[in-house]
Each structure stands twice: as structure tokens, then as C-alpha cells.
C-alpha atoms as a PDB file:
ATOM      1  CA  UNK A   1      -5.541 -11.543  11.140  1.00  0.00           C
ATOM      2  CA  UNK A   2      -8.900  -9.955  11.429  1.00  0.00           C
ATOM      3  CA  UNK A   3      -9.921  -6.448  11.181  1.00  0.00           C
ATOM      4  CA  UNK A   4     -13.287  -3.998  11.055  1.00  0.00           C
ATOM      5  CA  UNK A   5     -13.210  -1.358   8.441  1.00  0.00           C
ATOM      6  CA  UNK A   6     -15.885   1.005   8.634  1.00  0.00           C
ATOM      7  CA  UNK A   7     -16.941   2.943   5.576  1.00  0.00           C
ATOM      8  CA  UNK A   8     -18.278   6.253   5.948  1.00  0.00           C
ATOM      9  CA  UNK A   9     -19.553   6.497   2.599  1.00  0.00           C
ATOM     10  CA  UNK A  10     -21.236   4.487  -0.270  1.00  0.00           C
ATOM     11  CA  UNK A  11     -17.796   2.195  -1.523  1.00  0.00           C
ATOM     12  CA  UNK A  12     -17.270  -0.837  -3.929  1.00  0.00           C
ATOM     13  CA  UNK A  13     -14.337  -3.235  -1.874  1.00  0.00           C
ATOM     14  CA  UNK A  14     -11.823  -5.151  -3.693  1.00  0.00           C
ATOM     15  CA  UNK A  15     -10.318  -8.151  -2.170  1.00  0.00           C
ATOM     16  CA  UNK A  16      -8.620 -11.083  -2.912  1.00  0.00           C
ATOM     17  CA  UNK A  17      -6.709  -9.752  -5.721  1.00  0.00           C
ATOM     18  CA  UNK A  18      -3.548 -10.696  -5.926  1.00  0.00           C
ATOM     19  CA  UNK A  19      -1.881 -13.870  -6.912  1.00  0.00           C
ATOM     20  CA  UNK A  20      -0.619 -15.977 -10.839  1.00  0.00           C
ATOM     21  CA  UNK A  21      -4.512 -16.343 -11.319  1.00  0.00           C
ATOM     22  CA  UNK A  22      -5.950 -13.123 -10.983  1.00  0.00           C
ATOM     23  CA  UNK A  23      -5.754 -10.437 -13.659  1.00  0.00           C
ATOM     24  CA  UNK A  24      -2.916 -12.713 -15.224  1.00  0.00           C
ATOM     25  CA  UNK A  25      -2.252  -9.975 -18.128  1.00  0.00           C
ATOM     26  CA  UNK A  26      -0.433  -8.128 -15.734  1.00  0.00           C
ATOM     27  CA  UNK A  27       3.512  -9.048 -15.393  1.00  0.00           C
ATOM     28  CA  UNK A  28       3.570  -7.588 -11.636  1.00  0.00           C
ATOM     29  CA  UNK A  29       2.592 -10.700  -9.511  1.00  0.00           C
ATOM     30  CA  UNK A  30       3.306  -8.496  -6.164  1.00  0.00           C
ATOM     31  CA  UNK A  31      -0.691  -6.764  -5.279  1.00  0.00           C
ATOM     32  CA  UNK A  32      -2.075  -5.245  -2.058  1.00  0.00           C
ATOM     33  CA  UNK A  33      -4.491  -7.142   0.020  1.00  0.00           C
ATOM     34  CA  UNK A  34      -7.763  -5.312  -0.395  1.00  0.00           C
ATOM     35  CA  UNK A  35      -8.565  -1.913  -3.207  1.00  0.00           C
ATOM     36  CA  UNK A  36     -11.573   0.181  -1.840  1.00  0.00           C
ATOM     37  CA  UNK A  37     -12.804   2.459  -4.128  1.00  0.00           C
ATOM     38  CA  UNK A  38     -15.133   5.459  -2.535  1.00  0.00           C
ATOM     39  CA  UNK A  39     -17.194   8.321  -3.932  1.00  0.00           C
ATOM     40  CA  UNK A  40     -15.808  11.659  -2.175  1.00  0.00           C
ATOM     41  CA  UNK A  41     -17.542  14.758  -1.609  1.00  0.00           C
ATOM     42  CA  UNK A  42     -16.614  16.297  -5.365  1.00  0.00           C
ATOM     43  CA  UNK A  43     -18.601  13.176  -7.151  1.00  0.00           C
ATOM     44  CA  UNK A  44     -14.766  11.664  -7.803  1.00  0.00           C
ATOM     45  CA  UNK A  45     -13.218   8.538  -6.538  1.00  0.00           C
ATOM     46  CA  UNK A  46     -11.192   7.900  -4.303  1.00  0.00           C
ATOM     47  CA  UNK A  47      -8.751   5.144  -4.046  1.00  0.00           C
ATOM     48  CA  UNK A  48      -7.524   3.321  -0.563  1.00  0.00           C
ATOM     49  CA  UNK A  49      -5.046   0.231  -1.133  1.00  0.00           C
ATOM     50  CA  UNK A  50      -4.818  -1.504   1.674  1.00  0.00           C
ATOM     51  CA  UNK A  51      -1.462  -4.043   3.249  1.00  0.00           C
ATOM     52  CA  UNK A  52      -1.936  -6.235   5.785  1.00  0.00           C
ATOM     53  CA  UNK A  53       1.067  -8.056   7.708  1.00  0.00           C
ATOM     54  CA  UNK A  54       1.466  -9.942  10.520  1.00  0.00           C
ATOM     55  CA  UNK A  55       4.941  -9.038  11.257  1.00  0.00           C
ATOM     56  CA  UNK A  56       6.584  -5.912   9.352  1.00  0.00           C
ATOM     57  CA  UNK A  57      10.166  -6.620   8.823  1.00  0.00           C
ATOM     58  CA  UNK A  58      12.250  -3.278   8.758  1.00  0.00           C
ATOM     59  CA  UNK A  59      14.746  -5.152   6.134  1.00  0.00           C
ATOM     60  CA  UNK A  60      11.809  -5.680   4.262  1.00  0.00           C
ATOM     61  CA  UNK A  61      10.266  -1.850   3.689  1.00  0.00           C
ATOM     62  CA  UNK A  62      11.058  -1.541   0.252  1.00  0.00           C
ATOM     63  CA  UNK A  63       8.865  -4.326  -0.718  1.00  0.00           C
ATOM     64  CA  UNK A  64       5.626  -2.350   0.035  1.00  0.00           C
ATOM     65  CA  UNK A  65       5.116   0.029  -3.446  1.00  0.00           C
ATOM     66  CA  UNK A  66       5.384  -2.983  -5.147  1.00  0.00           C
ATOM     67  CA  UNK A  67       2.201  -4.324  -3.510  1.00  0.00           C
ATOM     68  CA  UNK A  68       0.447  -0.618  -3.695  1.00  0.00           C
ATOM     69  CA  UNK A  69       1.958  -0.286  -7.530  1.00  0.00           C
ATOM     70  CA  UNK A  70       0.431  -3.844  -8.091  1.00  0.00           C
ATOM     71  CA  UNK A  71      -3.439  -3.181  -6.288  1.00  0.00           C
ATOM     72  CA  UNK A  72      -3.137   0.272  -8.443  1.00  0.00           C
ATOM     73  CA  UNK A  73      -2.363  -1.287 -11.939  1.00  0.00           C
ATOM     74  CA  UNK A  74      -4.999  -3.757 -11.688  1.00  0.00           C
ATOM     75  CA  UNK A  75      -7.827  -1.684 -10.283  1.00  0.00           C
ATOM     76  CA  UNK A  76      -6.865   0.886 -13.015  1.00  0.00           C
ATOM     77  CA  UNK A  77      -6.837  -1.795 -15.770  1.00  0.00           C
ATOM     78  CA  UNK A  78     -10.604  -2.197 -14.320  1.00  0.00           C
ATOM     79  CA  UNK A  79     -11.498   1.018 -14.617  1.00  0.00           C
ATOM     80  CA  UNK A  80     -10.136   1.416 -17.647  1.00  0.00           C
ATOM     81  CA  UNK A  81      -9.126   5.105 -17.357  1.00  0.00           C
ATOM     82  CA  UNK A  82     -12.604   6.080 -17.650  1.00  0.00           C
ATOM     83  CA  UNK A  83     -13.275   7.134 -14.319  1.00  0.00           C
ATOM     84  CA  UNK A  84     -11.463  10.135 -12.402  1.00  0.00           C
ATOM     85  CA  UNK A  85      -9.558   9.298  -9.067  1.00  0.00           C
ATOM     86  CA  UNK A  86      -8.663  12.327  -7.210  1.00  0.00           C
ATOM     87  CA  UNK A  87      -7.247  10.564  -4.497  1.00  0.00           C
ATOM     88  CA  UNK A  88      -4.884   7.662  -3.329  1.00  0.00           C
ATOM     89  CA  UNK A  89      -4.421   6.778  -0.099  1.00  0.00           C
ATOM     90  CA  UNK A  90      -2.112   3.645   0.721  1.00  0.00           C
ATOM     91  CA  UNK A  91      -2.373   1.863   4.391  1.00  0.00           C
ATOM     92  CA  UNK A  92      -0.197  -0.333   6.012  1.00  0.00           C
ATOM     93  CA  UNK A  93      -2.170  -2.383   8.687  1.00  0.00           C
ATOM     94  CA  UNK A  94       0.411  -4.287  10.659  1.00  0.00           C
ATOM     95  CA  UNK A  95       0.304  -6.498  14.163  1.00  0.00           C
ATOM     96  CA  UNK A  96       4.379  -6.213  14.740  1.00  0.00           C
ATOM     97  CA  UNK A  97       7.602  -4.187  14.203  1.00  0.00           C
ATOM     98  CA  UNK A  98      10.496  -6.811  13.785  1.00  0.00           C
ATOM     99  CA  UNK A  99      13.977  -4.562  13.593  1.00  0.00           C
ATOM    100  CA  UNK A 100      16.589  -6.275  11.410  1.00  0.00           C
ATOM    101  CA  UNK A 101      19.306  -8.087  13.351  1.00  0.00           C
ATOM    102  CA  UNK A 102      23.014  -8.772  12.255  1.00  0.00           C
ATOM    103  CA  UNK A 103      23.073  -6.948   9.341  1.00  0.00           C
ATOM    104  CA  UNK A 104      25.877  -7.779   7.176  1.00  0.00           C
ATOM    105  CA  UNK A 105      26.950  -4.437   5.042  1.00  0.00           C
ATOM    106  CA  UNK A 106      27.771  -1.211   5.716  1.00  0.00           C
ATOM    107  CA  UNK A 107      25.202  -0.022   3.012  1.00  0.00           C
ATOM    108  CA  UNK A 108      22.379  -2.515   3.884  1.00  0.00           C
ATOM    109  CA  UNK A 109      22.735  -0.589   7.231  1.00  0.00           C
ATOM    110  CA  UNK A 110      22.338   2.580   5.950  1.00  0.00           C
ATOM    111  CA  UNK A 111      19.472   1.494   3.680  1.00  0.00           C
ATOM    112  CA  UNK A 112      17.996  -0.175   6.795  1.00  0.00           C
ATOM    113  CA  UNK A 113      18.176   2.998   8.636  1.00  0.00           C
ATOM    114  CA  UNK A 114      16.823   5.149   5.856  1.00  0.00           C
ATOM    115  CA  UNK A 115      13.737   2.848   5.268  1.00  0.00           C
ATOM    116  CA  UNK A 116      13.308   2.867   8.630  1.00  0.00           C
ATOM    117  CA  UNK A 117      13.350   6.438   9.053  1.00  0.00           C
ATOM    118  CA  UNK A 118      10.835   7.018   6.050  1.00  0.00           C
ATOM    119  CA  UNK A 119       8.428   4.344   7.864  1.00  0.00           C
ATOM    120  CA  UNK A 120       8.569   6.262  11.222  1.00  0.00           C
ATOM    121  CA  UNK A 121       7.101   9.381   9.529  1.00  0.00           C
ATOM    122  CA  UNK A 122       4.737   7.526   7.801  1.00  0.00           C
ATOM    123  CA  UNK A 123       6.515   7.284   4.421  1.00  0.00           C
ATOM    124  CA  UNK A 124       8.039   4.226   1.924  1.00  0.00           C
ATOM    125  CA  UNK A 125      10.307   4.915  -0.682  1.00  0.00           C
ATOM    126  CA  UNK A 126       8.663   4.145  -4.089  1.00  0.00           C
ATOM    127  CA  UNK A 127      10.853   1.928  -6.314  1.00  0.00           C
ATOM    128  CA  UNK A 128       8.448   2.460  -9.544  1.00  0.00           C
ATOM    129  CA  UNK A 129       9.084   6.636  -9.391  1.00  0.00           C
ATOM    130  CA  UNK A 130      10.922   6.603 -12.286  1.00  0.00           C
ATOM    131  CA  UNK A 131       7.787   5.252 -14.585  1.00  0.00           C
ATOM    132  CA  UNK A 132       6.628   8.746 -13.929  1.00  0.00           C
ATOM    133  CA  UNK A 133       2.612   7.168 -13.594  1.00  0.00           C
ATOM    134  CA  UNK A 134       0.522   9.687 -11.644  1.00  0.00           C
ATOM    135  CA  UNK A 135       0.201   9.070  -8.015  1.00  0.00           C
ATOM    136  CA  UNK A 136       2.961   6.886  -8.397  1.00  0.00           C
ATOM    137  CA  UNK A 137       5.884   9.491  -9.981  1.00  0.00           C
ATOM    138  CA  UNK A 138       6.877  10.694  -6.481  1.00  0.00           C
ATOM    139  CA  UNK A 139       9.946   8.754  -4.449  1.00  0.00           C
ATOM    140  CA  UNK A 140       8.347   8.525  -1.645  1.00  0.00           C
ATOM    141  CA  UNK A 141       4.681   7.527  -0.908  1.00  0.00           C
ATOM    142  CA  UNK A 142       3.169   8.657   2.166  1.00  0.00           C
ATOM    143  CA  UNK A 143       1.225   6.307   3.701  1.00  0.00           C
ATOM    144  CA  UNK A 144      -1.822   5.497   6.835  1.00  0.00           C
ATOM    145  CA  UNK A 145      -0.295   3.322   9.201  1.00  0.00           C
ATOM    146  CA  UNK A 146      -2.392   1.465  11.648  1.00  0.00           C
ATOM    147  CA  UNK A 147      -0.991  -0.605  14.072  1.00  0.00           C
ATOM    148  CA  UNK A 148      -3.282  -3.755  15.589  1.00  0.00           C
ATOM    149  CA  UNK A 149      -2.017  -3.464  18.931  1.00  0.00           C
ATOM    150  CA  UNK A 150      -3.662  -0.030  19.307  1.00  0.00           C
ATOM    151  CA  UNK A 151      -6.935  -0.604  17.828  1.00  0.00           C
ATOM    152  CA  UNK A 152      -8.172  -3.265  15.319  1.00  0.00           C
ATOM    153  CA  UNK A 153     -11.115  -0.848  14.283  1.00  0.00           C
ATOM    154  CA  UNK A 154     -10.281   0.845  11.321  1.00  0.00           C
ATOM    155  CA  UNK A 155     -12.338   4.311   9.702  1.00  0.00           C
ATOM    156  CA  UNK A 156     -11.809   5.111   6.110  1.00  0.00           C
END
């Protein structure tokens, strides 16, 4: 998969950061694909974690605050706390929609649908709410979708 992001402003890129090897103090394995981290207009940072997939499979919607909740641990065990982020902004760059076929249960349906739902208006349900970490304490995450088949050119 191959995409252009253009920065509008002076940014340090993260990429490259997830897997057993990297930042291995951290138990959550699951990590975003790339952390930017921009200077806004109030001297603060900003924060975009960015997802890229191939194929997104509706079934699979839940999966995706792990990866944000990963990127966001790690770049904050970088920073150390030391430096203020005002903002978080999560994408989900994708190529493909697959819907979920045959489902089996009554209530995998309806969490299906409800996932589903949630992506459609640009939202995931957060599984780590509970932990009650900023940014991260709501149930669900709004997020940037960007679908490949419209444009691969991407502005942050």
C-alpha cells in the first residue's frame, strides 16, 4: 500500500513502531502504523496515529483502539509526560470495506451492526475506556477516515 501525506507544518514522523521488538517494556503488542507528532498554532503538540489496512473487515472494528491505545502508550512513554498534547487525532486509511458474511449469533449480529454503525459516522468503540487515560477515557473515539479509492493523497 502506498500513500502521500503532506504536512502542513514543521512535524517529527513515527513509523515502524509496532511489533515484540520495539519498545518491548510495553505488554500491548497491538500499535498503529505510523505516530506524527506536529506543533499547532498554540506552541502545543499535536498527536495523529495513523492505521493502514488493505481490507477493513466490519467483524473486525473493535480491533482498531487497540492499535491507536498501543501508538499512544508508546509515543507517550517517549515523551515522557513532559510535553503537552492538546490534540489526538486517530485515522483509519483503508483500500476496502469487506461486510461480514454468515454470521453465526444473534449477538455477534447486533455487535456487527453496532460497530458498523459507529464506523459509518466516523466513530470506533474504545475497549480501553474504562482505564479512564485522557484522550482515551471516552467509549467511543472519533476518528479521520480516508478511503484509497477516493484519493491516495492525504493532508494533515
Amino acid at each position: 500500500m502506498e500513500i502521500n501525506i503532506k504536512l502542513r507544518y514543521k512535524s517529527i514522523c513515527s513509523k515502524d513502531i509496532e511489533g515484540e521488538k520495539k519498545f518491548n517494556h510495553l505488554k500491548i503488542k497491538k500499535c498503529a502504523d505510523a505516530v506524527i507528532i506536529r506543533k499547532n498554532k498554540n506552541n502545543n503538540l499535536d498527536l495523529h496515529i495513523i492505521e493502514l489496512k488493505k481490507d477493513i473487515h466490519d467483524d473486525k472494528l473493535t480491533k482498531f483502539s487497540d492499535q491507536y491505545f498501543g501508538a499512544y502508550l508508546r509515543i507517550i512513554s517517549v515523551l515522557l509526560n513532559e510535553l503537552k498534547i492538546e490534540n489526538i487525532y486517530l485515522y483509519l486509511i483503508y483500500d476496502k470495506l469487506l461486510k461480514a458474511e454468515n454470521i453465526d449469533s444473534t449477538n455477534k449480529n447486533k455487535n456487527i451492526t453496532y460497530n458498523r454503525d459507529l464506523f459509518y459516522q466516523c466513530k470506533i468503540y474504545n475497549s480501553f475506556h474504562y482505564l479512564n487515560i485522557s484522550f482515551f477515557d471516552l467509549k467511543i473515539l472519533n476518528i479521520i477516515k480516508y478511503n484509497l479509492q477516493d484519493n491516495t493523497d492525504i493532508v494533515i
